[in-house]
PDB file of N, CA and C in Angstrom:
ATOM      1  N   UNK A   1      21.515 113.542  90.355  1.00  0.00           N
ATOM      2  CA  UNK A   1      22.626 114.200  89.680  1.00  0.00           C
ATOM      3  C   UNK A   1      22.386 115.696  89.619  1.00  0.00           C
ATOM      4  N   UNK A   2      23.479 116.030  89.491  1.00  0.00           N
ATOM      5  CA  UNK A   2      23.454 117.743  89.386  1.00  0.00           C
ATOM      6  C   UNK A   2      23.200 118.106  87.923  1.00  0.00           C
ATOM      7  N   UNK A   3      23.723 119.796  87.970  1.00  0.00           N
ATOM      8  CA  UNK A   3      23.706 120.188  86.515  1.00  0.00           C
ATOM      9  C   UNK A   3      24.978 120.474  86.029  1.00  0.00           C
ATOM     10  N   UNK A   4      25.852 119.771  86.688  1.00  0.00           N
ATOM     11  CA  UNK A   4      26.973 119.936  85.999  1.00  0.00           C
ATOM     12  C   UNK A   4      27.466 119.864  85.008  1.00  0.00           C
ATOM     13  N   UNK A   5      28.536 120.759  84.150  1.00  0.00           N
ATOM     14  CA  UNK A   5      28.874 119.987  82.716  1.00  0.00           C
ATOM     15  C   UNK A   5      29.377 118.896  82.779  1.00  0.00           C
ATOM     16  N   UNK A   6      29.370 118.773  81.667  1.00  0.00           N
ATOM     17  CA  UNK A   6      29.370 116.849  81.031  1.00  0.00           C
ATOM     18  C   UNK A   6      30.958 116.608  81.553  1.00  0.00           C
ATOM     19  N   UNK A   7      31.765 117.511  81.302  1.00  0.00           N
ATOM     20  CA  UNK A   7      33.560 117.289  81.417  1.00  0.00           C
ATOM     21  C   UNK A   7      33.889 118.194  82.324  1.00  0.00           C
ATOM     22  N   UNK A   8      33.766 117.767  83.688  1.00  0.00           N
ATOM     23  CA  UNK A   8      33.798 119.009  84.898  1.00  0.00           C
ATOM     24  C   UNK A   8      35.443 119.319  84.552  1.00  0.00           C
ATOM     25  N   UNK A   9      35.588 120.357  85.515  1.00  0.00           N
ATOM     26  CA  UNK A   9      36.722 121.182  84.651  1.00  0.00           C
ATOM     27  C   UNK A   9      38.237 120.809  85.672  1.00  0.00           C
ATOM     28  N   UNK A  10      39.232 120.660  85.819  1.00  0.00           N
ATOM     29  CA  UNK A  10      40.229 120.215  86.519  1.00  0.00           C
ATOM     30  C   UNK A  10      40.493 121.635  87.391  1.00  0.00           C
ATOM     31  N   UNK A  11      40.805 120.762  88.829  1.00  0.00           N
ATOM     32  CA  UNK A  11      40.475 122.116  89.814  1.00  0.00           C
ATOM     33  C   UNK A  11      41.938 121.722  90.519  1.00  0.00           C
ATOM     34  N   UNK A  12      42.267 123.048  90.676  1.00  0.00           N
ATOM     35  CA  UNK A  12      43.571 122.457  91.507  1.00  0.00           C
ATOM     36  C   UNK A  12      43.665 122.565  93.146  1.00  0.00           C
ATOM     37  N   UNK A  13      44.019 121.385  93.704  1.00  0.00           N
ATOM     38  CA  UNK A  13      43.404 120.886  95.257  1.00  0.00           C
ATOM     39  C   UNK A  13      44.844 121.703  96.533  1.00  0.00           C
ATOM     40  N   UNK A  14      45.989 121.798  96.068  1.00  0.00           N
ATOM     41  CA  UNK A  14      47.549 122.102  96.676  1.00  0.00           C
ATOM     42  C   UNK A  14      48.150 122.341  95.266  1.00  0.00           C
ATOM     43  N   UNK A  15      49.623 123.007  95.592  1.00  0.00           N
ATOM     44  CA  UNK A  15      50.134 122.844  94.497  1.00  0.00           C
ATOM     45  C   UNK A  15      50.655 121.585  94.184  1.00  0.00           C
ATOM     46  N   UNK A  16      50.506 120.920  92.637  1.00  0.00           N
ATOM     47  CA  UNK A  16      50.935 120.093  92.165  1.00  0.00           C
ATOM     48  C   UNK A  16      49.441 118.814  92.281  1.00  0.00           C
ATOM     49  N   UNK A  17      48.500 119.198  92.793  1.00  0.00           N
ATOM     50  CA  UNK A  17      47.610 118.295  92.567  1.00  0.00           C
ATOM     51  C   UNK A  17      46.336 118.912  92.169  1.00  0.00           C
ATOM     52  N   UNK A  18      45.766 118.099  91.444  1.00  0.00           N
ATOM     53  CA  UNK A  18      44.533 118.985  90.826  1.00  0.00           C
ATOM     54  C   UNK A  18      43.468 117.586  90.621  1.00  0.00           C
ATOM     55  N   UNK A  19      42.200 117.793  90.552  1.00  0.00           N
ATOM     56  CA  UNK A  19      41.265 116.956  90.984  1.00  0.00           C
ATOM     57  C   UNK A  19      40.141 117.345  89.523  1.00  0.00           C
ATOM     58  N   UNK A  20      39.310 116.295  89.263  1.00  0.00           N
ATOM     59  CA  UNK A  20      38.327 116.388  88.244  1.00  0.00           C
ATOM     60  C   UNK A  20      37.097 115.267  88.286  1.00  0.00           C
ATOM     61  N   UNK A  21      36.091 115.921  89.071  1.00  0.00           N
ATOM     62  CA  UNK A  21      34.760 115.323  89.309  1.00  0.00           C
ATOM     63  C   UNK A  21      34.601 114.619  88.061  1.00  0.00           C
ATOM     64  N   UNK A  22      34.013 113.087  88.044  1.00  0.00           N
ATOM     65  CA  UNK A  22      33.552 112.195  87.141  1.00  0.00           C
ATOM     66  C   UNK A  22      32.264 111.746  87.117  1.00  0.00           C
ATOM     67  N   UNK A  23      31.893 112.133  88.687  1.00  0.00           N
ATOM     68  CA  UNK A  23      30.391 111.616  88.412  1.00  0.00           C
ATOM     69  C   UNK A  23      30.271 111.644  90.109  1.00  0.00           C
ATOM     70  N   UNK A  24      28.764 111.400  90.615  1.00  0.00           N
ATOM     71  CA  UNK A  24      28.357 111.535  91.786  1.00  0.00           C
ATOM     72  C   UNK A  24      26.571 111.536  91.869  1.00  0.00           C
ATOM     73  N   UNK A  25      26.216 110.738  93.277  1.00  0.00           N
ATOM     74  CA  UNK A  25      24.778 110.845  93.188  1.00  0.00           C
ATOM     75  C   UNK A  25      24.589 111.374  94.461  1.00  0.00           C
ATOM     76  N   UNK A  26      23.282 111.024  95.105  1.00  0.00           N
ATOM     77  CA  UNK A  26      22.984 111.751  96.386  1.00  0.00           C
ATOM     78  C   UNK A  26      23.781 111.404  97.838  1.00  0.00           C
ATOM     79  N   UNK A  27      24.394 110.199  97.579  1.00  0.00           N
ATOM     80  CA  UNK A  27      24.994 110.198  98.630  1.00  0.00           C
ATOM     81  C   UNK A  27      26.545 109.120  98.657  1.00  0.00           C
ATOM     82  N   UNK A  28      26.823 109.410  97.423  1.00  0.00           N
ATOM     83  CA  UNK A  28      28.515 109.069  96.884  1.00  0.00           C
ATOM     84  C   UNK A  28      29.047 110.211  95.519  1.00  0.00           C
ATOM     85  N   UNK A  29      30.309 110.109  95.938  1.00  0.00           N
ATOM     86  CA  UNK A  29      31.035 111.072  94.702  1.00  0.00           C
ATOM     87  C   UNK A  29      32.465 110.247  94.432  1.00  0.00           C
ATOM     88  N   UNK A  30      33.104 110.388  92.682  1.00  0.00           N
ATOM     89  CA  UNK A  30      33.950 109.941  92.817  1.00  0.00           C
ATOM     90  C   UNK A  30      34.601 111.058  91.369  1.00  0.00           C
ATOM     91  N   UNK A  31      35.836 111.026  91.879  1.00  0.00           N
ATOM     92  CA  UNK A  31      37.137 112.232  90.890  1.00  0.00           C
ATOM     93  C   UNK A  31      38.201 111.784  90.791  1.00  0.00           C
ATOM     94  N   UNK A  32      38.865 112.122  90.196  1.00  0.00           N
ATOM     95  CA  UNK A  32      40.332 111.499  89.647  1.00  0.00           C
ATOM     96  C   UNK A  32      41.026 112.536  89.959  1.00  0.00           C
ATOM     97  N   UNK A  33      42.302 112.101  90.385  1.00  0.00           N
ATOM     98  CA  UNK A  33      43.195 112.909  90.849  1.00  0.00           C
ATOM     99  C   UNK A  33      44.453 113.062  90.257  1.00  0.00           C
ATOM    100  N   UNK A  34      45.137 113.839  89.402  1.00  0.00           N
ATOM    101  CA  UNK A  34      46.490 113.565  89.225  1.00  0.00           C
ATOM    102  C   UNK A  34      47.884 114.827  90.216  1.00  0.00           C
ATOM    103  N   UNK A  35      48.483 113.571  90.741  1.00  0.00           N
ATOM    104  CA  UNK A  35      49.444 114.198  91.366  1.00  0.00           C
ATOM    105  C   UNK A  35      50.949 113.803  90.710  1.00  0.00           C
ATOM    106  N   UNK A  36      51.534 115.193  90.732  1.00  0.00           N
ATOM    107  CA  UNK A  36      52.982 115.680  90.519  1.00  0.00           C
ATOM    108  C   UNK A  36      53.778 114.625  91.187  1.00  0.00           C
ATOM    109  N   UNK A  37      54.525 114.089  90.575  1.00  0.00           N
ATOM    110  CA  UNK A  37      56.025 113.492  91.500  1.00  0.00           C
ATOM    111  C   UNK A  37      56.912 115.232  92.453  1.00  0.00           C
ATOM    112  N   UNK A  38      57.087 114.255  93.476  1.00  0.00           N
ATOM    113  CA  UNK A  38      57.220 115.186  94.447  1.00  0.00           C
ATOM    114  C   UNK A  38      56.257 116.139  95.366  1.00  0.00           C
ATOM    115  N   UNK A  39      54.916 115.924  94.845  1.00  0.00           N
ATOM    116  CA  UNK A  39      54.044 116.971  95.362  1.00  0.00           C
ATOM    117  C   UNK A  39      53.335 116.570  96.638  1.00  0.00           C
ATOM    118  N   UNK A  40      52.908 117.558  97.386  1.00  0.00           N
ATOM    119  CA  UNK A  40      52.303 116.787  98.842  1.00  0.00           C
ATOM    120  C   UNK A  40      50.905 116.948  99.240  1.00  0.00           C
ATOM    121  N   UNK A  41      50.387 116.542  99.756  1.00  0.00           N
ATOM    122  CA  UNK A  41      48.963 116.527  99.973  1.00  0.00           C
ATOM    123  C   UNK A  41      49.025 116.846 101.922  1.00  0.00           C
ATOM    124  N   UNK A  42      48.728 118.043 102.490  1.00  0.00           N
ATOM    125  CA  UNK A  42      49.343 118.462 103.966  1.00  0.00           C
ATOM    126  C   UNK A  42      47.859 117.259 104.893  1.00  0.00           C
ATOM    127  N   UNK A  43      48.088 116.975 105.915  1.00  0.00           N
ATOM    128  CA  UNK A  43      46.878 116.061 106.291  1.00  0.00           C
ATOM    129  C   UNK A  43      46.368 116.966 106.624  1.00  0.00           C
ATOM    130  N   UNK A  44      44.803 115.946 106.346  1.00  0.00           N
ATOM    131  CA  UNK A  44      43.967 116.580 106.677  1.00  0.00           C
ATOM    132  C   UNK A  44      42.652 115.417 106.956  1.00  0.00           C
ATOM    133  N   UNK A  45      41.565 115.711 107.281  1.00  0.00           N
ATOM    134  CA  UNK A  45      40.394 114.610 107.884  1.00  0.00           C
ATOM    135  C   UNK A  45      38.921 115.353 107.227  1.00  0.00           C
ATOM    136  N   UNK A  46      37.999 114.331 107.183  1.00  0.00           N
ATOM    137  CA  UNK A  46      36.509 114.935 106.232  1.00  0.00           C
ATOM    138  C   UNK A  46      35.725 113.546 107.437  1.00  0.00           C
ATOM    139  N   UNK A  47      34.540 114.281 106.662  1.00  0.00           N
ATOM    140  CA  UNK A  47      33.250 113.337 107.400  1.00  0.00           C
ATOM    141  C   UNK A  47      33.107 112.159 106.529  1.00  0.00           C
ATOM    142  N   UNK A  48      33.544 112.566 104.971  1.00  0.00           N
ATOM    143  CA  UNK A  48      33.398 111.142 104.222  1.00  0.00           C
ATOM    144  C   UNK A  48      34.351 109.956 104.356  1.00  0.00           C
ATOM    145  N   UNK A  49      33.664 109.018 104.381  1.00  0.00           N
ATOM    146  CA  UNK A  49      34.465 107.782 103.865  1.00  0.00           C
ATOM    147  C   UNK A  49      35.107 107.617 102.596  1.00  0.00           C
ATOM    148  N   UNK A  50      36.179 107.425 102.329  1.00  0.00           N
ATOM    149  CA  UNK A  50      37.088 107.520 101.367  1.00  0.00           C
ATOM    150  C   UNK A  50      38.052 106.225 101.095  1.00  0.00           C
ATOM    151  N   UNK A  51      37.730 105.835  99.435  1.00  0.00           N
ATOM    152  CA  UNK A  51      38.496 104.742  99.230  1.00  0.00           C
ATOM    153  C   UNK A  51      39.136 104.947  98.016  1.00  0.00           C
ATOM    154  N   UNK A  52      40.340 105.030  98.027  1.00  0.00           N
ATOM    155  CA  UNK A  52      41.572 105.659  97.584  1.00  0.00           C
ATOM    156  C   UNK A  52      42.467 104.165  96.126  1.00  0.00           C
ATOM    157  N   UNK A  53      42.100 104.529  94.705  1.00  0.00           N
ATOM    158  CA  UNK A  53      42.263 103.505  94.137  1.00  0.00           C
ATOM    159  C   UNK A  53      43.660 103.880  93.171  1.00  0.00           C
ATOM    160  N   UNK A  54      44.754 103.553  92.930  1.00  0.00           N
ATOM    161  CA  UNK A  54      45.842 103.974  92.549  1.00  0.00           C
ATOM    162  C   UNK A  54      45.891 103.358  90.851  1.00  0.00           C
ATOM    163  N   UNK A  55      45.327 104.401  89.941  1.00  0.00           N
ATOM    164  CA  UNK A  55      45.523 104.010  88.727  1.00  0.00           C
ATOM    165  C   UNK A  55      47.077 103.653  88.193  1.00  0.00           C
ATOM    166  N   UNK A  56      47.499 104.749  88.222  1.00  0.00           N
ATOM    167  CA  UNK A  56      49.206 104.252  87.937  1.00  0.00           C
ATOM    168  C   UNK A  56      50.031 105.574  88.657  1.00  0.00           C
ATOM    169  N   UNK A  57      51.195 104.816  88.675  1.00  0.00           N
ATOM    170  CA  UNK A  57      52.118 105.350  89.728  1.00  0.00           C
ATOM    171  C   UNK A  57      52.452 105.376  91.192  1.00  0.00           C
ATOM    172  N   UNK A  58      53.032 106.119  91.932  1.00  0.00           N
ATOM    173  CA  UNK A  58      53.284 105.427  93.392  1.00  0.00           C
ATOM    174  C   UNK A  58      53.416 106.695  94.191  1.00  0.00           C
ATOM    175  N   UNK A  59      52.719 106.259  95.228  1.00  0.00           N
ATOM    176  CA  UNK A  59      52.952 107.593  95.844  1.00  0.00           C
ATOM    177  C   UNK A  59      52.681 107.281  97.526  1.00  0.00           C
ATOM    178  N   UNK A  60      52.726 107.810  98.702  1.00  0.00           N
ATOM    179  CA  UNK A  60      52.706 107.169 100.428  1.00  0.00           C
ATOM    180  C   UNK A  60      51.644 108.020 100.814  1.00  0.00           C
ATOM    181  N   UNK A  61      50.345 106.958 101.293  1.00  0.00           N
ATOM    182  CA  UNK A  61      49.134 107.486 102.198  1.00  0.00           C
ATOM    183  C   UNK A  61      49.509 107.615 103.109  1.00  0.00           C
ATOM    184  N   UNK A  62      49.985 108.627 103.607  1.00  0.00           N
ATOM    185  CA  UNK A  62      50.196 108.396 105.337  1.00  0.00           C
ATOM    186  C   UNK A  62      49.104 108.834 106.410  1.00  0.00           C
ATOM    187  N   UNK A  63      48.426 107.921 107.027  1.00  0.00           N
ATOM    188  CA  UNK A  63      47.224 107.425 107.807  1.00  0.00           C
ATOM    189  C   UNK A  63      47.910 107.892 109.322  1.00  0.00           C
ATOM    190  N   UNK A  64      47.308 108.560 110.335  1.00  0.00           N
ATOM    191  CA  UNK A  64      47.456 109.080 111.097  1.00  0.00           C
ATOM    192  C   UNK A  64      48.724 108.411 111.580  1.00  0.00           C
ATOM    193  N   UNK A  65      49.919 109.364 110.463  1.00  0.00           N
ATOM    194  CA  UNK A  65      51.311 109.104 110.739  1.00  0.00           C
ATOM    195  C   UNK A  65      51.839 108.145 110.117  1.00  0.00           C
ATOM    196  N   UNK A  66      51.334 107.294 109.513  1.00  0.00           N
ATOM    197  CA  UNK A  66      51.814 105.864 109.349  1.00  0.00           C
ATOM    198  C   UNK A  66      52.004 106.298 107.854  1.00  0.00           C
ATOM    199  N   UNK A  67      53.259 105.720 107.163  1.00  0.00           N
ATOM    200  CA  UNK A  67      52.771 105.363 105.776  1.00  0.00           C
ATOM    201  C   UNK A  67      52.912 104.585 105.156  1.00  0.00           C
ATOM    202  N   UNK A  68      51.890 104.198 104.259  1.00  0.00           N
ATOM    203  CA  UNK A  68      51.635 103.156 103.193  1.00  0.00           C
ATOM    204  C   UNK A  68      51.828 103.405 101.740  1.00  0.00           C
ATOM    205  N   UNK A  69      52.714 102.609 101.558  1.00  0.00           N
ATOM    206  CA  UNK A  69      53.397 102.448 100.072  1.00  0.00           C
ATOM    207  C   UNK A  69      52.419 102.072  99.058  1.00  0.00           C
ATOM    208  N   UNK A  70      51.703 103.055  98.042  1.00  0.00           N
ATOM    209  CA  UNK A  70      50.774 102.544  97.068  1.00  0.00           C
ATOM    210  C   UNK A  70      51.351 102.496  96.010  1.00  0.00           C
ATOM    211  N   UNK A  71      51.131 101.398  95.055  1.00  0.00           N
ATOM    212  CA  UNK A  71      51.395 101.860  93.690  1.00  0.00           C
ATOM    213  C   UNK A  71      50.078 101.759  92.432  1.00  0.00           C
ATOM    214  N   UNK A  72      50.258 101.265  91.354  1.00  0.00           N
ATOM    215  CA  UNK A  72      49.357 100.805  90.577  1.00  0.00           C
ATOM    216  C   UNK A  72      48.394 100.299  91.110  1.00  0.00           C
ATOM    217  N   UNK A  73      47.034  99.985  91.054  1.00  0.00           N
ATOM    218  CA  UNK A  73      45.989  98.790  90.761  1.00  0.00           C
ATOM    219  C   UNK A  73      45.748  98.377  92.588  1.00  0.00           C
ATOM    220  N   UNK A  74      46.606  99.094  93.230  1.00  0.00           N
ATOM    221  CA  UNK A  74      46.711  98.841  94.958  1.00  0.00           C
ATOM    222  C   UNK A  74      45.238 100.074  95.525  1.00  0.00           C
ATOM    223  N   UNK A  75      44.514  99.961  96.376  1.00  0.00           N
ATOM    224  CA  UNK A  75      43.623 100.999  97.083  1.00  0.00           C
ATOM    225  C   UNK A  75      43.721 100.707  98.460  1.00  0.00           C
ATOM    226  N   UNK A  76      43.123 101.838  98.674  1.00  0.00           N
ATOM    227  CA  UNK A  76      43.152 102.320 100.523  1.00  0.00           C
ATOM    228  C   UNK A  76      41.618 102.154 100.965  1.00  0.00           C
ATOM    229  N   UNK A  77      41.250 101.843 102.182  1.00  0.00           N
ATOM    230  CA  UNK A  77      40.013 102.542 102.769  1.00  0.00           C
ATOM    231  C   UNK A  77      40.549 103.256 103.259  1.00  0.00           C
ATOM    232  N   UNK A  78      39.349 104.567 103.797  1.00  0.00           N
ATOM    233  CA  UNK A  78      39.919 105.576 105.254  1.00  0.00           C
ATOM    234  C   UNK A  78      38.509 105.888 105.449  1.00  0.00           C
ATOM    235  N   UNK A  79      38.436 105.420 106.869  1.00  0.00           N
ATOM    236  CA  UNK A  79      37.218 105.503 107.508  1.00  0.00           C
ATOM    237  C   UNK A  79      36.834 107.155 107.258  1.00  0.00           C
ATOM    238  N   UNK A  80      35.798 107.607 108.405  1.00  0.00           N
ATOM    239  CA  UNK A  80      35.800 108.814 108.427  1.00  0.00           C
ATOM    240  C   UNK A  80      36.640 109.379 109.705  1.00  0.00           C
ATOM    241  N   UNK A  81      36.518 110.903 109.365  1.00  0.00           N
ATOM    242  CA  UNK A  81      37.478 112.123 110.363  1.00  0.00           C
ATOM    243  C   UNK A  81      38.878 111.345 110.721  1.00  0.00           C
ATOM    244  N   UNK A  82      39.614 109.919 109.741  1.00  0.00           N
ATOM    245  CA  UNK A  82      40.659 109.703 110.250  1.00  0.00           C
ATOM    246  C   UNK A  82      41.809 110.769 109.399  1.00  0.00           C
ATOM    247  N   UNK A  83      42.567 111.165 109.777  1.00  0.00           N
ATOM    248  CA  UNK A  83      43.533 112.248 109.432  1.00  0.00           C
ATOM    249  C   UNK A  83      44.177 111.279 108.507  1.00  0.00           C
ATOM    250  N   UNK A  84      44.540 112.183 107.206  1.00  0.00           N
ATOM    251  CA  UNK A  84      45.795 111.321 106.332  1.00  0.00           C
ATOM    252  C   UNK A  84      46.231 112.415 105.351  1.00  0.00           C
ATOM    253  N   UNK A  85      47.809 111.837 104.142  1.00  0.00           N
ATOM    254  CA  UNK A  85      47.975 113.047 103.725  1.00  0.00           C
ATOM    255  C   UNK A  85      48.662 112.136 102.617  1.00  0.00           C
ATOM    256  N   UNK A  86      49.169 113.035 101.757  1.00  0.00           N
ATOM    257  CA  UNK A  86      49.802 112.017 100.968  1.00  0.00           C
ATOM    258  C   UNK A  86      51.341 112.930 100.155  1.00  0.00           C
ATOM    259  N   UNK A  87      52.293 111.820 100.039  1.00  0.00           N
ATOM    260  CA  UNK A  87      53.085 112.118  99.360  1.00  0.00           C
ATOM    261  C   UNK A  87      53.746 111.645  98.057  1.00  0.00           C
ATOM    262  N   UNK A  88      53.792 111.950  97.305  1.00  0.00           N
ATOM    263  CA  UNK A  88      53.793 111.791  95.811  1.00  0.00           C
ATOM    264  C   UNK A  88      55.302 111.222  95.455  1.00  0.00           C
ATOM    265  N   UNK A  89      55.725 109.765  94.783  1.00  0.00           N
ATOM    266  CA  UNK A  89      56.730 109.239  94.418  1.00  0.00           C
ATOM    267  C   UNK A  89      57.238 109.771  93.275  1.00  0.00           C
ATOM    268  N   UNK A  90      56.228 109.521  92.387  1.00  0.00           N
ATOM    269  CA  UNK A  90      56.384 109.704  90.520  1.00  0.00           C
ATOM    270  C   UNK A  90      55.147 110.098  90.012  1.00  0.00           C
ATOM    271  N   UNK A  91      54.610 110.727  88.891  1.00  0.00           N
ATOM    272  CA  UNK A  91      53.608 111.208  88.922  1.00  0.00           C
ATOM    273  C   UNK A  91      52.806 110.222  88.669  1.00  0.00           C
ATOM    274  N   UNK A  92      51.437 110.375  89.304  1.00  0.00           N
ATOM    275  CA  UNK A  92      50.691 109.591  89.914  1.00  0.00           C
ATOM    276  C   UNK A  92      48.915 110.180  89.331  1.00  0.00           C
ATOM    277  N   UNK A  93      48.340 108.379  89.490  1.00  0.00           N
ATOM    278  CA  UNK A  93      46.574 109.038  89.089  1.00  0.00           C
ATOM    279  C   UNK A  93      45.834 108.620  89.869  1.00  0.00           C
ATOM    280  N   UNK A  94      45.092 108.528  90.689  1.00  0.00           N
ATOM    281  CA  UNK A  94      44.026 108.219  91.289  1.00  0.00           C
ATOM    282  C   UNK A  94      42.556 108.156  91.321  1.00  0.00           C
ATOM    283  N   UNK A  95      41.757 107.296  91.537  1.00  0.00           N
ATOM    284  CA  UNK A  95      40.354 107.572  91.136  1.00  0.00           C
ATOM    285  C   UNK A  95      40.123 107.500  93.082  1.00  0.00           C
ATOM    286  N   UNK A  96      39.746 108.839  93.127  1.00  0.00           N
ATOM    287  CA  UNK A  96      38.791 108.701  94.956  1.00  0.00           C
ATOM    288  C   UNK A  96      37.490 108.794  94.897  1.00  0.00           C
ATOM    289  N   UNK A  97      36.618 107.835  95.506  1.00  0.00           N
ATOM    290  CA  UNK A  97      35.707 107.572  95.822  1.00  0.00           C
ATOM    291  C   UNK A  97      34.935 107.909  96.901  1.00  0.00           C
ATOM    292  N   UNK A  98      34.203 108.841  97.119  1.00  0.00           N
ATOM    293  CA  UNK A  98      33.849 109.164  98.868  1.00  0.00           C
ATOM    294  C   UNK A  98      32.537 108.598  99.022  1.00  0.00           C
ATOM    295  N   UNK A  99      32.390 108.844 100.477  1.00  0.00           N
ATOM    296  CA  UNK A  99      30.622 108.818 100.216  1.00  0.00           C
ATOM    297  C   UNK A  99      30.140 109.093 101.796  1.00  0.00           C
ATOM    298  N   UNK A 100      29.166 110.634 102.696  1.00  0.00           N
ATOM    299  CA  UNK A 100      28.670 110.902 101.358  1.00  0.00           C
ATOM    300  C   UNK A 100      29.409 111.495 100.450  1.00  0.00           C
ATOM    301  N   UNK A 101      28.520 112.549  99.303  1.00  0.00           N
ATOM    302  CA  UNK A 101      29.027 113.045  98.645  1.00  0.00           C
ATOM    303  C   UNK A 101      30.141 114.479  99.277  1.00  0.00           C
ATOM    304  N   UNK A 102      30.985 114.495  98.170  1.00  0.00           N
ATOM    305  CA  UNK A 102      31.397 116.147  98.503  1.00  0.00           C
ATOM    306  C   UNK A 102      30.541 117.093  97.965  1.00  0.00           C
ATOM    307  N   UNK A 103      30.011 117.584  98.750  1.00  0.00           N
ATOM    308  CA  UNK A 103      29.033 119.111  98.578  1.00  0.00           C
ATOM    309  C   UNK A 103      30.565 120.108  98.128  1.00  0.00           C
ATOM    310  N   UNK A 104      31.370 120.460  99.173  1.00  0.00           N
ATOM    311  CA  UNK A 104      32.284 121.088  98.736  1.00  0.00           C
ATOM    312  C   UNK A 104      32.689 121.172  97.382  1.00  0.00           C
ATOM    313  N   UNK A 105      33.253 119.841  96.906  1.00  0.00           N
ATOM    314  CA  UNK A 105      33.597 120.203  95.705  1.00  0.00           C
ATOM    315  C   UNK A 105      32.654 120.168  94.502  1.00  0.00           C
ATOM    316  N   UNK A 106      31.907 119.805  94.600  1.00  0.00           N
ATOM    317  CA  UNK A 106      30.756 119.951  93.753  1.00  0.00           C
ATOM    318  C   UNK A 106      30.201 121.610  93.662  1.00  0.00           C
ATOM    319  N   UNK A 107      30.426 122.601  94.717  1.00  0.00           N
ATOM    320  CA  UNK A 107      29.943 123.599  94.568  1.00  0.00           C
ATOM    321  C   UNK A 107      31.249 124.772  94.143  1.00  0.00           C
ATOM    322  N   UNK A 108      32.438 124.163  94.338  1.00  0.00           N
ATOM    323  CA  UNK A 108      33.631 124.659  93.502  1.00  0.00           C
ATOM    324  C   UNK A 108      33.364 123.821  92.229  1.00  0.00           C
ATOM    325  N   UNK A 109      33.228 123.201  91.585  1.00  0.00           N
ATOM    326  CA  UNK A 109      32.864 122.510  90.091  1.00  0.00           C
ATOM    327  C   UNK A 109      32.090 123.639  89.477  1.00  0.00           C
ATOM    328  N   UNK A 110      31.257 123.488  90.615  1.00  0.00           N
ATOM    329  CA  UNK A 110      29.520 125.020  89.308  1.00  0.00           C
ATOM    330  C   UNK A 110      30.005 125.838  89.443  1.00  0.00           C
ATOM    331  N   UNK A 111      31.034 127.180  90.711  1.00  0.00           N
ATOM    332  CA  UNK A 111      31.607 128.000  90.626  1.00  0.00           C
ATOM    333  C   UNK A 111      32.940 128.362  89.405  1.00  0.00           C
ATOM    334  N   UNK A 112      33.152 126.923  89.183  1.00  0.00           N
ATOM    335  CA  UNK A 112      34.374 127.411  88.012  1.00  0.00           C
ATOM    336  C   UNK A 112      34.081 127.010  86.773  1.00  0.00           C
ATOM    337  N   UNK A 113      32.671 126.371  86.766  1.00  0.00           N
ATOM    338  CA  UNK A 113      32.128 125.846  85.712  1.00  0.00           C
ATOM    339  C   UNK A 113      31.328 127.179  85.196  1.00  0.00           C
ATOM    340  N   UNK A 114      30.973 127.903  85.508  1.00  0.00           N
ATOM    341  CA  UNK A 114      30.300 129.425  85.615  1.00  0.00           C
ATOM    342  C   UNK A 114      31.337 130.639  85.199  1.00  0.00           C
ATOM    343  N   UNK A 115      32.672 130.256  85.235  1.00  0.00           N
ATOM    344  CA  UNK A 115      33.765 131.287  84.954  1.00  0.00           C
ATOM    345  C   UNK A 115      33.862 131.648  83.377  1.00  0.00           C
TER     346      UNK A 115
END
């Protein structure tokens, strides 16, 4: 574990979505996400594996082009470097799971945790 604070701080990822580290070890991370009804997530692809768990609300993974209708209590896998993006139904929560970890956002966490 890092030295992060205890209640990492809500970071905003695009407009209308903003992300908040919950916890993470050496080689998994997982954050909650809340997205805006209407808001978009532009695609994009990572080295992590990512499994995508839909606390409440509904919103479309779209997987290289394709999209999938999530709502509540429904999750995604996404391998790695596969491209995906998402678009937001109603406002929406998510818990994402990667692994490995995000270095990235973990080093925006201590940068704004430091502000």
């Amino acid at each position: 574990m890092s030295d992060l604070p205890k209640e990492n701080p809500w970071i905003d990822i695009v407009p209308g979505i903003r992300r908040r580290t919950i916890t993470h070890g050496s080689s998994m991370y997982q954050m909650i996400a809340k997205l805006d009804a209407g808001s978009r997530m532009p695609e994009h692809k990572h080295p992590q594996e990512q499994i995508v768990h839909i606390l409440e609300g509904h919103m479309k993974l779209i997987v290289e082009g394709v999209p999938h209708d999530l709502r509540g209590g429904e999750s995604y896998y996404l391998a790695s470097h596969v491209p995906h993006g998402v678009e937001t139904i109603v406002d929406t929560m998510v818990l994402d799971t990667f692994s490995p970890t995000r270095a990235d956002y973990l080093a925006l966490d201590q940068k704004a945790g430091a502000q």
